[in-house]
PDB file of N, CA and C in Angstrom:
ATOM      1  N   UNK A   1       1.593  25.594  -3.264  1.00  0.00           N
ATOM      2  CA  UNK A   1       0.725  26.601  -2.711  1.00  0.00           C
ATOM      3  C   UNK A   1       1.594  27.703  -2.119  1.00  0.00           C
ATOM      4  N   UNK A   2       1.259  28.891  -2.234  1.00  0.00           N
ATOM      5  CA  UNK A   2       2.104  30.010  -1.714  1.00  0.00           C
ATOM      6  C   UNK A   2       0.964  30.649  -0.238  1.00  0.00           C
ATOM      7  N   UNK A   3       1.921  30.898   0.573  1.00  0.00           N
ATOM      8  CA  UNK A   3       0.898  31.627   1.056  1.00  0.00           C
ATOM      9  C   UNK A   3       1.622  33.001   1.548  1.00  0.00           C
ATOM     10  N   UNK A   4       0.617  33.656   2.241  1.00  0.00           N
ATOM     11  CA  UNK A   4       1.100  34.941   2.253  1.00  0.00           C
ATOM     12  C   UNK A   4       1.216  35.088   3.982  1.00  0.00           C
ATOM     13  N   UNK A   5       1.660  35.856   4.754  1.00  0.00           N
ATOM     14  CA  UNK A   5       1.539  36.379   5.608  1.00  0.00           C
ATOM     15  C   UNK A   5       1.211  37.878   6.168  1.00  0.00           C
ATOM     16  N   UNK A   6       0.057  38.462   6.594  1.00  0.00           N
ATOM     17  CA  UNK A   6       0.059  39.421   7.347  1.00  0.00           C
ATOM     18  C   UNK A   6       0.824  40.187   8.600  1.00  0.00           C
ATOM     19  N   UNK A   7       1.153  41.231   8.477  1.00  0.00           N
ATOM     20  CA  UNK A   7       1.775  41.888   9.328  1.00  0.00           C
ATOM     21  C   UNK A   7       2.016  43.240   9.857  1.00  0.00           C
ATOM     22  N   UNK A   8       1.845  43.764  10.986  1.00  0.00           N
ATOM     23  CA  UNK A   8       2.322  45.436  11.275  1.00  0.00           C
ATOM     24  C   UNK A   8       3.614  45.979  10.799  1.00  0.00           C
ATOM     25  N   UNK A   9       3.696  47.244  10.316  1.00  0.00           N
ATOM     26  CA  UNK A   9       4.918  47.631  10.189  1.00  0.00           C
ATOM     27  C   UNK A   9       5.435  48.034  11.311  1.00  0.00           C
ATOM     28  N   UNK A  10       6.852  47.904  11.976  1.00  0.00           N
ATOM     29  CA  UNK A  10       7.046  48.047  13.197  1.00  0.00           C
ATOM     30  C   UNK A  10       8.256  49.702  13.194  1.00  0.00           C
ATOM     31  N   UNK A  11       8.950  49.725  11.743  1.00  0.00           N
ATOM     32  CA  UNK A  11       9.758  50.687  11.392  1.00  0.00           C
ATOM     33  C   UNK A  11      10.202  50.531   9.958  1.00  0.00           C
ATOM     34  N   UNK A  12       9.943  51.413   8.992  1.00  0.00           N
ATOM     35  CA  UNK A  12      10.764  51.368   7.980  1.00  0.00           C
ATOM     36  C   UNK A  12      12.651  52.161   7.550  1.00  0.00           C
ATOM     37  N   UNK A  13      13.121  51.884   6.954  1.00  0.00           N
ATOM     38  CA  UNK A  13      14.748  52.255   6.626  1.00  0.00           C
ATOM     39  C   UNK A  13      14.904  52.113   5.473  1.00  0.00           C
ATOM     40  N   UNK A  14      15.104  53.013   4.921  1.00  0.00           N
ATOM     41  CA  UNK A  14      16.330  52.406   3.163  1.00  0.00           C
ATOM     42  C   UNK A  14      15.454  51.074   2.466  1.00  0.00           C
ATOM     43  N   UNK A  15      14.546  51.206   2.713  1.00  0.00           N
ATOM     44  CA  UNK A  15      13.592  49.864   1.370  1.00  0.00           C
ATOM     45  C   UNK A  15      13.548  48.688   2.541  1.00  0.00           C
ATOM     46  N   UNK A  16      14.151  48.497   3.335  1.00  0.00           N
ATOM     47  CA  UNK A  16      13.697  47.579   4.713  1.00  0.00           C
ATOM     48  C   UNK A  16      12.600  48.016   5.726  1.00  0.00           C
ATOM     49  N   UNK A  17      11.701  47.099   5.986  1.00  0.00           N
ATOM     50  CA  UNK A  17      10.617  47.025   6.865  1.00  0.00           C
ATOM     51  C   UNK A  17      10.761  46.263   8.236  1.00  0.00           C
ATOM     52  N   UNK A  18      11.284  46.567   9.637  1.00  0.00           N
ATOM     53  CA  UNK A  18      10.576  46.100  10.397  1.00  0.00           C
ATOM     54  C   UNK A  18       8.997  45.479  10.632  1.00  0.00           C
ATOM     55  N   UNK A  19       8.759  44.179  10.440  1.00  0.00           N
ATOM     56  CA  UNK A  19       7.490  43.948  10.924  1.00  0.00           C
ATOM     57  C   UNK A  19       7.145  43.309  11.885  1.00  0.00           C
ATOM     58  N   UNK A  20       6.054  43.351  12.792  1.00  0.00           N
ATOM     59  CA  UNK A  20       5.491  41.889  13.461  1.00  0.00           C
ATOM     60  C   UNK A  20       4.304  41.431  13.172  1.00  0.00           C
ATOM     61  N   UNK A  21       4.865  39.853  12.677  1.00  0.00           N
ATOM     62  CA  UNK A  21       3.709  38.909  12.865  1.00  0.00           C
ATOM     63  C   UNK A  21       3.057  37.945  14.103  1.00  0.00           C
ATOM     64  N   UNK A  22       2.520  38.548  14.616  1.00  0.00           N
ATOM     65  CA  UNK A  22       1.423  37.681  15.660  1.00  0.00           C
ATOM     66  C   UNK A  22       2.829  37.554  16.882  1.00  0.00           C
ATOM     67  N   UNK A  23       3.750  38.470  17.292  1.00  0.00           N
ATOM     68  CA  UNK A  23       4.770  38.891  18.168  1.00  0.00           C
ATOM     69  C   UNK A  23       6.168  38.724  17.463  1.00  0.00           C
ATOM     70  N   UNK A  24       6.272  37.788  16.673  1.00  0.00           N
ATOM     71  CA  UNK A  24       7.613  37.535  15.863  1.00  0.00           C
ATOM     72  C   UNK A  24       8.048  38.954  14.884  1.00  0.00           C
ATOM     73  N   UNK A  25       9.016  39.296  14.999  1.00  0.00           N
ATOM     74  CA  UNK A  25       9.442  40.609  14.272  1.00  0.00           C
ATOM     75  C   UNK A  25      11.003  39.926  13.415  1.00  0.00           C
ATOM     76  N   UNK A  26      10.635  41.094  12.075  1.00  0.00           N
ATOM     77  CA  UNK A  26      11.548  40.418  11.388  1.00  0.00           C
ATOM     78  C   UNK A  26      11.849  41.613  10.287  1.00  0.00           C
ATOM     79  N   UNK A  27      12.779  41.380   9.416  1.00  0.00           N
ATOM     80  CA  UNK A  27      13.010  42.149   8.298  1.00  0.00           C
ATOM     81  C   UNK A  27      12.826  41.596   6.932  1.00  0.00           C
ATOM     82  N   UNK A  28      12.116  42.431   6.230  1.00  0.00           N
ATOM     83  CA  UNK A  28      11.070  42.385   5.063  1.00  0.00           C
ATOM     84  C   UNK A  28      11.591  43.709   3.996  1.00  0.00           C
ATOM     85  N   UNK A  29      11.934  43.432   2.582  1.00  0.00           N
ATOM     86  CA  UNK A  29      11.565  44.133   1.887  1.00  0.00           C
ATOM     87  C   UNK A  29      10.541  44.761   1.206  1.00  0.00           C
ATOM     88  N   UNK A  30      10.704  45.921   1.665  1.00  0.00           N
ATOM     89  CA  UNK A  30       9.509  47.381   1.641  1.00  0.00           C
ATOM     90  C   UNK A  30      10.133  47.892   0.066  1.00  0.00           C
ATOM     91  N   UNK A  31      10.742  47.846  -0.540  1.00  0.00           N
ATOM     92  CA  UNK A  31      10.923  48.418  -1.714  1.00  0.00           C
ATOM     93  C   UNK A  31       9.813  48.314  -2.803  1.00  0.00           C
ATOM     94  N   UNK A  32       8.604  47.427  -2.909  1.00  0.00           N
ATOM     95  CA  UNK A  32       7.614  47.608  -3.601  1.00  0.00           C
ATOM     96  C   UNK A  32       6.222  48.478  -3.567  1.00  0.00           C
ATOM     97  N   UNK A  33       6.703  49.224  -1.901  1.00  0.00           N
ATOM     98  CA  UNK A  33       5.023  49.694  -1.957  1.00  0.00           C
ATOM     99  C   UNK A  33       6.043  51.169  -1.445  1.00  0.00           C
ATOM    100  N   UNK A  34       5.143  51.938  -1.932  1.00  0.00           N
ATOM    101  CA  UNK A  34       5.683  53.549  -1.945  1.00  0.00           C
ATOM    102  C   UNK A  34       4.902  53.884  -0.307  1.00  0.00           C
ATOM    103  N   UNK A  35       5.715  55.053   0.121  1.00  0.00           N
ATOM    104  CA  UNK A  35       4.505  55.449   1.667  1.00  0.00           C
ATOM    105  C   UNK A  35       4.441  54.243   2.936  1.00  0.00           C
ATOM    106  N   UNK A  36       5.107  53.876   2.913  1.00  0.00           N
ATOM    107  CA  UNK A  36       5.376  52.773   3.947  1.00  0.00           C
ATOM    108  C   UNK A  36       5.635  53.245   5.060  1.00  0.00           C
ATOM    109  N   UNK A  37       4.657  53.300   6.473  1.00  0.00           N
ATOM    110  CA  UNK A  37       4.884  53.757   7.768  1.00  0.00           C
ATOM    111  C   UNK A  37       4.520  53.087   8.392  1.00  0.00           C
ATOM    112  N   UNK A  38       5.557  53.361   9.644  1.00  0.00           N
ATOM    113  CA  UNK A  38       5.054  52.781  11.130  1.00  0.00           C
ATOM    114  C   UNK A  38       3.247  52.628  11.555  1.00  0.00           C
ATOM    115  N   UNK A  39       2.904  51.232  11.583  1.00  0.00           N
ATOM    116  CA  UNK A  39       1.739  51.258  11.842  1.00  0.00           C
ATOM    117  C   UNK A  39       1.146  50.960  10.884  1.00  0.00           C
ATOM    118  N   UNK A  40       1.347  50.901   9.564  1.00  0.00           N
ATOM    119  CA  UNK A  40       0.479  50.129   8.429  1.00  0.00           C
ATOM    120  C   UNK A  40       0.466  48.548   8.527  1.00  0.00           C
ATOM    121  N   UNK A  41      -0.198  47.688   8.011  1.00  0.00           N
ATOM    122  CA  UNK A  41      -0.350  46.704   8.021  1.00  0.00           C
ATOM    123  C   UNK A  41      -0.182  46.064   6.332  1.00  0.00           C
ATOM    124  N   UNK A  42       0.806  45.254   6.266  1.00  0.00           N
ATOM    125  CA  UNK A  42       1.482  44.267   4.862  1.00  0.00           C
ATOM    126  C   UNK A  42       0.978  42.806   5.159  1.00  0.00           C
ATOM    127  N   UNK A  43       0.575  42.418   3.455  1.00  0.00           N
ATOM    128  CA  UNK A  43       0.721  41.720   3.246  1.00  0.00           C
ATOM    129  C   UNK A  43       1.937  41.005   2.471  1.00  0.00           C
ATOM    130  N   UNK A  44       3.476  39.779   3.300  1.00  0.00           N
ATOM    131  CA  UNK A  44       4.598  39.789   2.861  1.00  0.00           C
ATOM    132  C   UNK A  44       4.415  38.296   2.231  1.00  0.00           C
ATOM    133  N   UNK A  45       5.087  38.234   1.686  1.00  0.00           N
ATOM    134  CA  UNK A  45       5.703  37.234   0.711  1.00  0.00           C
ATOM    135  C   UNK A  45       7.013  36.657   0.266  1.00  0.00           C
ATOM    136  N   UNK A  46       8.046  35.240   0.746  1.00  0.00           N
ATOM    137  CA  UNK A  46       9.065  35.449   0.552  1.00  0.00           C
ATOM    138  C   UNK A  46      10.075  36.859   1.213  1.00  0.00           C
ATOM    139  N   UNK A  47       9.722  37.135   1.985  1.00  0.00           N
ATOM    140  CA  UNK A  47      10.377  38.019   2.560  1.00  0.00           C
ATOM    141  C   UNK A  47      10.316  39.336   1.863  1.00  0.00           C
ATOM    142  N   UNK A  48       9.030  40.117   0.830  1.00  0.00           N
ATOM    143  CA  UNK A  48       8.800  41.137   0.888  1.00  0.00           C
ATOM    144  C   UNK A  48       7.801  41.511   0.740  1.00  0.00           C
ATOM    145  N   UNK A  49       7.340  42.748   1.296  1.00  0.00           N
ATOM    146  CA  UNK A  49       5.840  42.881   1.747  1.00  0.00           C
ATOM    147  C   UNK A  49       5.905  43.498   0.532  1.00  0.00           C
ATOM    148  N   UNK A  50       4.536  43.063  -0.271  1.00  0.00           N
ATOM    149  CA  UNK A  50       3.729  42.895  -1.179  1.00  0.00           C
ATOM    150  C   UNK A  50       2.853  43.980  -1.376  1.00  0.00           C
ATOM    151  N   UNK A  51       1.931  44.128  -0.648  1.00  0.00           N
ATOM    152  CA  UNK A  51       0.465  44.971  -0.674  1.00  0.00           C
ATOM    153  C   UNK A  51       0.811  45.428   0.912  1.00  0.00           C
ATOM    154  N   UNK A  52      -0.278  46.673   0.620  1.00  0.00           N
ATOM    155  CA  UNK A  52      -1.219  47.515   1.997  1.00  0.00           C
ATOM    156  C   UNK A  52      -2.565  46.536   1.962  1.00  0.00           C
ATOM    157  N   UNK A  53      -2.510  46.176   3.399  1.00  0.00           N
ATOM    158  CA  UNK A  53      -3.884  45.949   3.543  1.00  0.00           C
ATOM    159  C   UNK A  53      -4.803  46.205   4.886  1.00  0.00           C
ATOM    160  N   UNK A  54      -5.463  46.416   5.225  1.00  0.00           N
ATOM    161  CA  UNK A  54      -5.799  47.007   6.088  1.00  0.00           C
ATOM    162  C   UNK A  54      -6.240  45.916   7.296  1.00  0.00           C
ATOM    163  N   UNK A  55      -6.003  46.853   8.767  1.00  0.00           N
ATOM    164  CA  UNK A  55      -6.212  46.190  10.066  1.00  0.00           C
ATOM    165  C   UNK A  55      -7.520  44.945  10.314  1.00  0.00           C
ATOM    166  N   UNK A  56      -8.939  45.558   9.615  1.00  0.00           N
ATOM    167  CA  UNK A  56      -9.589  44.327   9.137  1.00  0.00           C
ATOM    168  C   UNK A  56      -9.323  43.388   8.587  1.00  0.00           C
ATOM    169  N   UNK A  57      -8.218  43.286   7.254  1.00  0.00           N
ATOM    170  CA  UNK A  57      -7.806  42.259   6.414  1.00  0.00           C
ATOM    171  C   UNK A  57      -6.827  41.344   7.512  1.00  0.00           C
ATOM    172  N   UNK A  58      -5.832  42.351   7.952  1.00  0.00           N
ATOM    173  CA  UNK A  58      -4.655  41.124   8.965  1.00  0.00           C
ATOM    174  C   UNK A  58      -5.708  40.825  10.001  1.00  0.00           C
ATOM    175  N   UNK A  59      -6.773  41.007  10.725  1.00  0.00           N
ATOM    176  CA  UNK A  59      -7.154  40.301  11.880  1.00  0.00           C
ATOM    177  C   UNK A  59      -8.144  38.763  10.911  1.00  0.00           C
ATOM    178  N   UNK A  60      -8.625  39.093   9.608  1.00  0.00           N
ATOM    179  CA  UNK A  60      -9.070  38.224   9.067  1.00  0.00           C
ATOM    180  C   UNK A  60      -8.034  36.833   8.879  1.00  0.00           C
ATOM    181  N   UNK A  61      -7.347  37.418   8.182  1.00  0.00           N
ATOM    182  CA  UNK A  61      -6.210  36.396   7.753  1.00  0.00           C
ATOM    183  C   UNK A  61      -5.541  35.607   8.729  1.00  0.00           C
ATOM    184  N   UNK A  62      -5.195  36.554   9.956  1.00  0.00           N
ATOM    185  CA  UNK A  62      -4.946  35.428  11.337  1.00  0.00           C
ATOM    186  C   UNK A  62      -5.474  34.732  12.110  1.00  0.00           C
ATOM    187  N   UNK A  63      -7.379  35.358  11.557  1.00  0.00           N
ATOM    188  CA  UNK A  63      -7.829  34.311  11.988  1.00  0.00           C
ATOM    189  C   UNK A  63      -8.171  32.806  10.947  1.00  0.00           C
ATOM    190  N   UNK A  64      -7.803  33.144   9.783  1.00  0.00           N
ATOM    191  CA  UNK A  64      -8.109  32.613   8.933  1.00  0.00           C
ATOM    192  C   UNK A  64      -6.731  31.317   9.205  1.00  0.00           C
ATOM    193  N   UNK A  65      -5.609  31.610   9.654  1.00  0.00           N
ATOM    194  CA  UNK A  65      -4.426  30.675   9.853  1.00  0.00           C
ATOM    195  C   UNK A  65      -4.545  30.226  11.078  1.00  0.00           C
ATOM    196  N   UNK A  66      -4.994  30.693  12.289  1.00  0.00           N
ATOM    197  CA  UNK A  66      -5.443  29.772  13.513  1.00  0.00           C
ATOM    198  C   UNK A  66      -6.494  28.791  13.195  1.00  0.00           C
ATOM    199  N   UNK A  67      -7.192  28.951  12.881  1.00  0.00           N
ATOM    200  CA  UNK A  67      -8.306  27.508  12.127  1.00  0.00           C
ATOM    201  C   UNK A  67      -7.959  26.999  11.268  1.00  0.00           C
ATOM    202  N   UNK A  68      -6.496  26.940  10.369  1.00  0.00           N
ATOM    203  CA  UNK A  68      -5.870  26.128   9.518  1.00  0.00           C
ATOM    204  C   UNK A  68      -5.079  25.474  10.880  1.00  0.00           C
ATOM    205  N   UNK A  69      -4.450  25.953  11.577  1.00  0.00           N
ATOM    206  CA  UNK A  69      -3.419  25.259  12.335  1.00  0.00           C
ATOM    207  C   UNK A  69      -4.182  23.973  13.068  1.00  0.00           C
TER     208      UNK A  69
END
């Protein structure tokens, strides 16, 4: 099973993404999604964010992983 994680962008650089997930911040490759800014919200994978998805989708999804936990 793969799963994905949601997250804020916290800063992008050179195809690297600052993000935080649920306070944990980390570095993520941004080289797949074009327009990547401070304040968007990714969906990452393996350590690179994948898709845009929006602030409704990450509050879904975290809540969707607190009732898995």
């Amino acid at each position: 099973m793969c799963v994905g994680l949601s997250a804020k962008v916290v800063s992008v650089k050179d195809g690297t993404a600052v993000i935080d997930a649920s306070g944990a911040k980390r570095e993520v490759s941004a080289q797949l999604l074009d327009e990547l800014e401070p304040g968007d919200y990714v969906m990452v994978h393996a350590g690179v964010a994948i898709a845009k998805i929006t602030q409704s989708e990450d509050d879904e999804a975290e809540n969707v992983m607190e009732n898995i936990i």
